[in-house]
Protein backbone atom coordinates (compact mmCIF):
# COMPACT_ATOMS: atom_id res chain seq x y z
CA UNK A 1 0.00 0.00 0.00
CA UNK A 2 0.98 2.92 -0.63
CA UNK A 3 0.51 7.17 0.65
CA UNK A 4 0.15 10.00 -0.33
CA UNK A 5 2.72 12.09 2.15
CA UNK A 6 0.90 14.65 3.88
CA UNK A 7 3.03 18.27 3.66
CA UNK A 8 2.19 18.48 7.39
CA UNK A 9 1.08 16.34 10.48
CA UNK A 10 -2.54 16.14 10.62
CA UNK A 11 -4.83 15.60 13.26
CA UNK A 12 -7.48 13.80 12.38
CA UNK A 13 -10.96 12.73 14.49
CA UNK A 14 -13.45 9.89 13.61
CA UNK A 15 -16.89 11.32 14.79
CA UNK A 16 -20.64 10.43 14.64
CA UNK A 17 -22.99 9.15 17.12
CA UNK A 18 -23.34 5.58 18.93
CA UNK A 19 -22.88 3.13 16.64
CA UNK A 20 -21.64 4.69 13.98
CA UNK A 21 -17.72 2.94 13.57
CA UNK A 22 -15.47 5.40 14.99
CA UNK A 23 -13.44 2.83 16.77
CA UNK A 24 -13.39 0.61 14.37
CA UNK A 25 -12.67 2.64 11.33
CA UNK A 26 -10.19 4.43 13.45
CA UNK A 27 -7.88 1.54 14.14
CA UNK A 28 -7.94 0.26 10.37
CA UNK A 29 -6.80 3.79 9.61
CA UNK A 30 -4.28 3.38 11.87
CA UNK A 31 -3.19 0.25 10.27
CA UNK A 32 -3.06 1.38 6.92
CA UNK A 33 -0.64 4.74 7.94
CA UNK A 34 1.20 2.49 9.84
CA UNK A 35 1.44 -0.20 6.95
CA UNK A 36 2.52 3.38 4.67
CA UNK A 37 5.20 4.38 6.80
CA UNK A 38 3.69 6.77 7.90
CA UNK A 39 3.94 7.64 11.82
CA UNK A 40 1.22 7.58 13.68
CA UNK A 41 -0.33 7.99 17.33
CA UNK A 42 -3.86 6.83 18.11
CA UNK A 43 -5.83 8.18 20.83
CA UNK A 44 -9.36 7.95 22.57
CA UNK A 45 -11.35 10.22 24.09
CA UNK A 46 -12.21 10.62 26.82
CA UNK A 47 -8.88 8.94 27.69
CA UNK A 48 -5.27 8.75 26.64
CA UNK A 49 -3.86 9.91 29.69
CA UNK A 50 -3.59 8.38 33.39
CA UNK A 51 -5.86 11.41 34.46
CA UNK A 52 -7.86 11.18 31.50
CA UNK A 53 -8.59 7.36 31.86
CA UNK A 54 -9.63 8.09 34.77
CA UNK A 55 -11.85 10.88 34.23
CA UNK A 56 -13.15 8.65 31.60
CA UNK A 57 -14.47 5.92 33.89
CA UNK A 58 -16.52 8.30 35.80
CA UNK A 59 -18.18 9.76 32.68
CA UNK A 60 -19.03 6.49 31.13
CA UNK A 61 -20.27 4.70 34.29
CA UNK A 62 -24.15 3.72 33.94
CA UNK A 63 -24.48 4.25 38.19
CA UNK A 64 -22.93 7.58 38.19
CA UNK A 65 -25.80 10.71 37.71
CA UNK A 66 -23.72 14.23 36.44
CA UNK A 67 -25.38 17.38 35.96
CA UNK A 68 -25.20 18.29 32.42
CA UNK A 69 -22.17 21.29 32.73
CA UNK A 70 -20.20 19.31 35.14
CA UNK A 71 -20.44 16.19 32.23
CA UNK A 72 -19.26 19.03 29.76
CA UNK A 73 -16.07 20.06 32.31
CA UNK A 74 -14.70 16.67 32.48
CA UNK A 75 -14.76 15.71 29.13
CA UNK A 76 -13.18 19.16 28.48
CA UNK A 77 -10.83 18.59 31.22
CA UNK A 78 -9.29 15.33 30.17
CA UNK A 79 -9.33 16.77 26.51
CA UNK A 80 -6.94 19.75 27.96
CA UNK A 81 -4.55 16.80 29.22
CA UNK A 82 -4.46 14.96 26.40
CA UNK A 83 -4.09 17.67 23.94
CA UNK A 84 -1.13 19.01 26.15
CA UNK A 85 0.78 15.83 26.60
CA UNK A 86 -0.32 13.38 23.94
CA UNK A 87 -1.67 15.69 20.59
CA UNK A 88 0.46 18.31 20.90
CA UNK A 89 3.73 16.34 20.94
CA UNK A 90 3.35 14.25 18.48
CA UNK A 91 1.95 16.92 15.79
CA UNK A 92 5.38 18.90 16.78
CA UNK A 93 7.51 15.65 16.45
CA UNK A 94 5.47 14.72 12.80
CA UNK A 95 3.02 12.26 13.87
CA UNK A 96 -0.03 11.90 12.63
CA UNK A 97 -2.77 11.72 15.20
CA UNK A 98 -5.73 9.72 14.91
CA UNK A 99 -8.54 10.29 17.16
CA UNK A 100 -11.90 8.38 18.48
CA UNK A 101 -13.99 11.32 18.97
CA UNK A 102 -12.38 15.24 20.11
CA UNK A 103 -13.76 18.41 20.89
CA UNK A 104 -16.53 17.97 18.18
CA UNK A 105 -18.29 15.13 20.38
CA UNK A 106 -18.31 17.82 23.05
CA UNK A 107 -20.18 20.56 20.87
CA UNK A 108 -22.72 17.83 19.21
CA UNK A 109 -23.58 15.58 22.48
CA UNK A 110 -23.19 18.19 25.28
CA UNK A 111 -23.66 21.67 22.96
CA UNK A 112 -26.70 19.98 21.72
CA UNK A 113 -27.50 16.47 22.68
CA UNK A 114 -27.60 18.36 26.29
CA UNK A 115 -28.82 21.32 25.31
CA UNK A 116 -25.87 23.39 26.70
CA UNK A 117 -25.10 24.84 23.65
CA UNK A 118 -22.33 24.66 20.94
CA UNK A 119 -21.21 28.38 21.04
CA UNK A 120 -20.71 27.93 24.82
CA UNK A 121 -19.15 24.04 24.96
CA UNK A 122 -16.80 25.52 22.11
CA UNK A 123 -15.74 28.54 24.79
CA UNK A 124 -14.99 26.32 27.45
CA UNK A 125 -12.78 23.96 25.23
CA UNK A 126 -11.09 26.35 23.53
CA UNK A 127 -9.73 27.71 26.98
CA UNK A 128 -7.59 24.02 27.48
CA UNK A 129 -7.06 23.44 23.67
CA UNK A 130 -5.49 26.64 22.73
CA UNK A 131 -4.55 25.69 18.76
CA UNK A 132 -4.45 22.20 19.15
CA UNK A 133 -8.08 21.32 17.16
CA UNK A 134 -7.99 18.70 15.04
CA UNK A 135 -7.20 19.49 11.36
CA UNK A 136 -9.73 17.22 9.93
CA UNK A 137 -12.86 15.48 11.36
CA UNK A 138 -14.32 12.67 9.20
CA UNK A 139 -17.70 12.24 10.42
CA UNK A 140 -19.33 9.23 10.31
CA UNK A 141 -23.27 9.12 9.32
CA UNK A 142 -25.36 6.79 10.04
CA UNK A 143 -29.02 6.89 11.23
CA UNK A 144 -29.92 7.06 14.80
CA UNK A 145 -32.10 3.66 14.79
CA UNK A 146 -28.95 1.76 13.15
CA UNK A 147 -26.69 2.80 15.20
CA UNK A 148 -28.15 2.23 18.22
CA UNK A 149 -29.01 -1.20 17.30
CA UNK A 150 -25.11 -1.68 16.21
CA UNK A 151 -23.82 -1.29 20.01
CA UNK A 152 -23.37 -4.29 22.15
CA UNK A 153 -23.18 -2.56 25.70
CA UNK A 154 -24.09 0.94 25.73
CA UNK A 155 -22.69 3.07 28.27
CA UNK A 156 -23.83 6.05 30.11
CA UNK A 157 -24.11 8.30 27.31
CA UNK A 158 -24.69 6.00 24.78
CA UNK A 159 -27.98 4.71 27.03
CA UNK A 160 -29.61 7.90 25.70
CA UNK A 161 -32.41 6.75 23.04
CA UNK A 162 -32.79 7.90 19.52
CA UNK A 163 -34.35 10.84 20.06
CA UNK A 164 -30.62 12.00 21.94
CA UNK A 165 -29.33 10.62 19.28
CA UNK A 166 -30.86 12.28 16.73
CA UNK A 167 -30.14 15.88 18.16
CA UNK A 168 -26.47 14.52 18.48
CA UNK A 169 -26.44 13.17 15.10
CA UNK A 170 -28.59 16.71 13.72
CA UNK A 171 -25.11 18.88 15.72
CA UNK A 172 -22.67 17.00 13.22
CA UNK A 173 -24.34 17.79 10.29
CA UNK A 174 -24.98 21.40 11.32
CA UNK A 175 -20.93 21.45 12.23
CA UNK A 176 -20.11 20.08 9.19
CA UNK A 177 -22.11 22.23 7.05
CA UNK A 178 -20.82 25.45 9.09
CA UNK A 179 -16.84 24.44 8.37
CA UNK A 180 -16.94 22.53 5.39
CA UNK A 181 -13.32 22.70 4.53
CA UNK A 182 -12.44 20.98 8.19
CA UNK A 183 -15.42 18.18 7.44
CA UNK A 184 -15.20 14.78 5.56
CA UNK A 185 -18.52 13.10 5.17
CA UNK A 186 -18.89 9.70 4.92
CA UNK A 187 -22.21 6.88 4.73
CA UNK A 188 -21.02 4.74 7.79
CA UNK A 189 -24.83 2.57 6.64
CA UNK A 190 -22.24 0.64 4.48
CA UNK A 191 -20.13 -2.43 4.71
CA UNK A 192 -17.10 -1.51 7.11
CA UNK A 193 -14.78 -2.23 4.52
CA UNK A 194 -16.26 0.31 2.15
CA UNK A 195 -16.60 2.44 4.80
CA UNK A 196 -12.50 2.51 5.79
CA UNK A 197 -11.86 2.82 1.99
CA UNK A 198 -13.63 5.91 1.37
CA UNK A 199 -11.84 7.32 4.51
CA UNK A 200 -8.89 6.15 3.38
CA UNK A 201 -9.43 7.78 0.36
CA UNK A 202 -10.58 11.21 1.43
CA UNK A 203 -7.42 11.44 3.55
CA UNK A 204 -4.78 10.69 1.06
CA UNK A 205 -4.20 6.90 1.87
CA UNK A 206 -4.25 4.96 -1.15
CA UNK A 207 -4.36 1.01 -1.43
């Protein structure tokens, strides 16, 4: 297989709603930079740091109740972290990055999903992310019904019903149509492997 070399690092995020493949289609792009020669870190969120893993267990536990803004702060919080010590670095050292989920998730399940809104979840991110956005965020689509029905044990968040969903999934498309040059779009209501192809393909990885 073979690349086409990016003239920079690029951070790039795998988003959508439950369901939709980000994992998945995350590692296989992973593989297939890797496979290229091209270097590489993968990352979660939330996650990807000691603090952040641990931040993450408290947001995705099914027992624990948060209060909408305080679910907003830690997910921001652990983003901060891992942006400083994970992102950061390896963009400066010429890494690509390769994310499941970033800020994005914040401003479509929390902005809206929550009903916080996305102008305000952006303000409080941008405070801990500084310049450190991603560079491009291929967002998964996939209806609401689908991908809910895709997920074999849902966690806190992803307990929410289709209606959740669907003003999650509803964000994404808004966000994508507001910064079109930042967005990739692709039909995650597909086989997976067509699905990582025409990821692949938007990004500059060619078979």
């Amino acid at each position: 297989m073979a690349a086409s070399q990016p003239v920079a690092p690029r951070y790039v995020s795998l988003e959508g709603i439950e369901g939709a493949g980000k994992s998945t289609v995350a590692r296989a792009l992973v593989t297939r930079l890797e496979a290229a020669g091209v270097p590489v870190v993968a990352v979660r969120e939330p996650g990807g740091t000691p603090s952040g893993e641990r931040i993450r267990d408290i947001l995705l536990d099914g027992a624990t109740h948060l209060e909408p803004w305080a679910e907003a702060l830690l997910f921001a919080a652990a983003r901060s972290e891992l942006a400083a010590e994970v992102v950061a670095p390896a963009l400066a050292s010429g890494s690509w990055v390769v994310s499941d989920r970033s800020v994005y998730s914040s401003l479509a399940y929390q902005g809206a999903g929550r009903g916080l809104g996305i102008a305000a979840v952006r303000r409080v991110n941008a405070a801990g992310l500084g310049d450190v956005w991603p560079d491009t965020v291929v967002l998964l689509r996939v209806p609401a019904a689908t991908g809910l029905e895709r997920q074999d044990i849902a966690d806190r968040i992803g307990a929410e019903g289709a209606e959740f969903q669907s003003r999650v999934a509803a964000a994404f498309d808004e966000l994508a149509t507001a910064e079109p040059d930042r967005h990739i779009i692709v039909d995650a209501d597909r086989p997976l492997d067509d699905v990582v192809d025409d990821a692949a393909a938007a990004l500059g990885i060619e078979p």
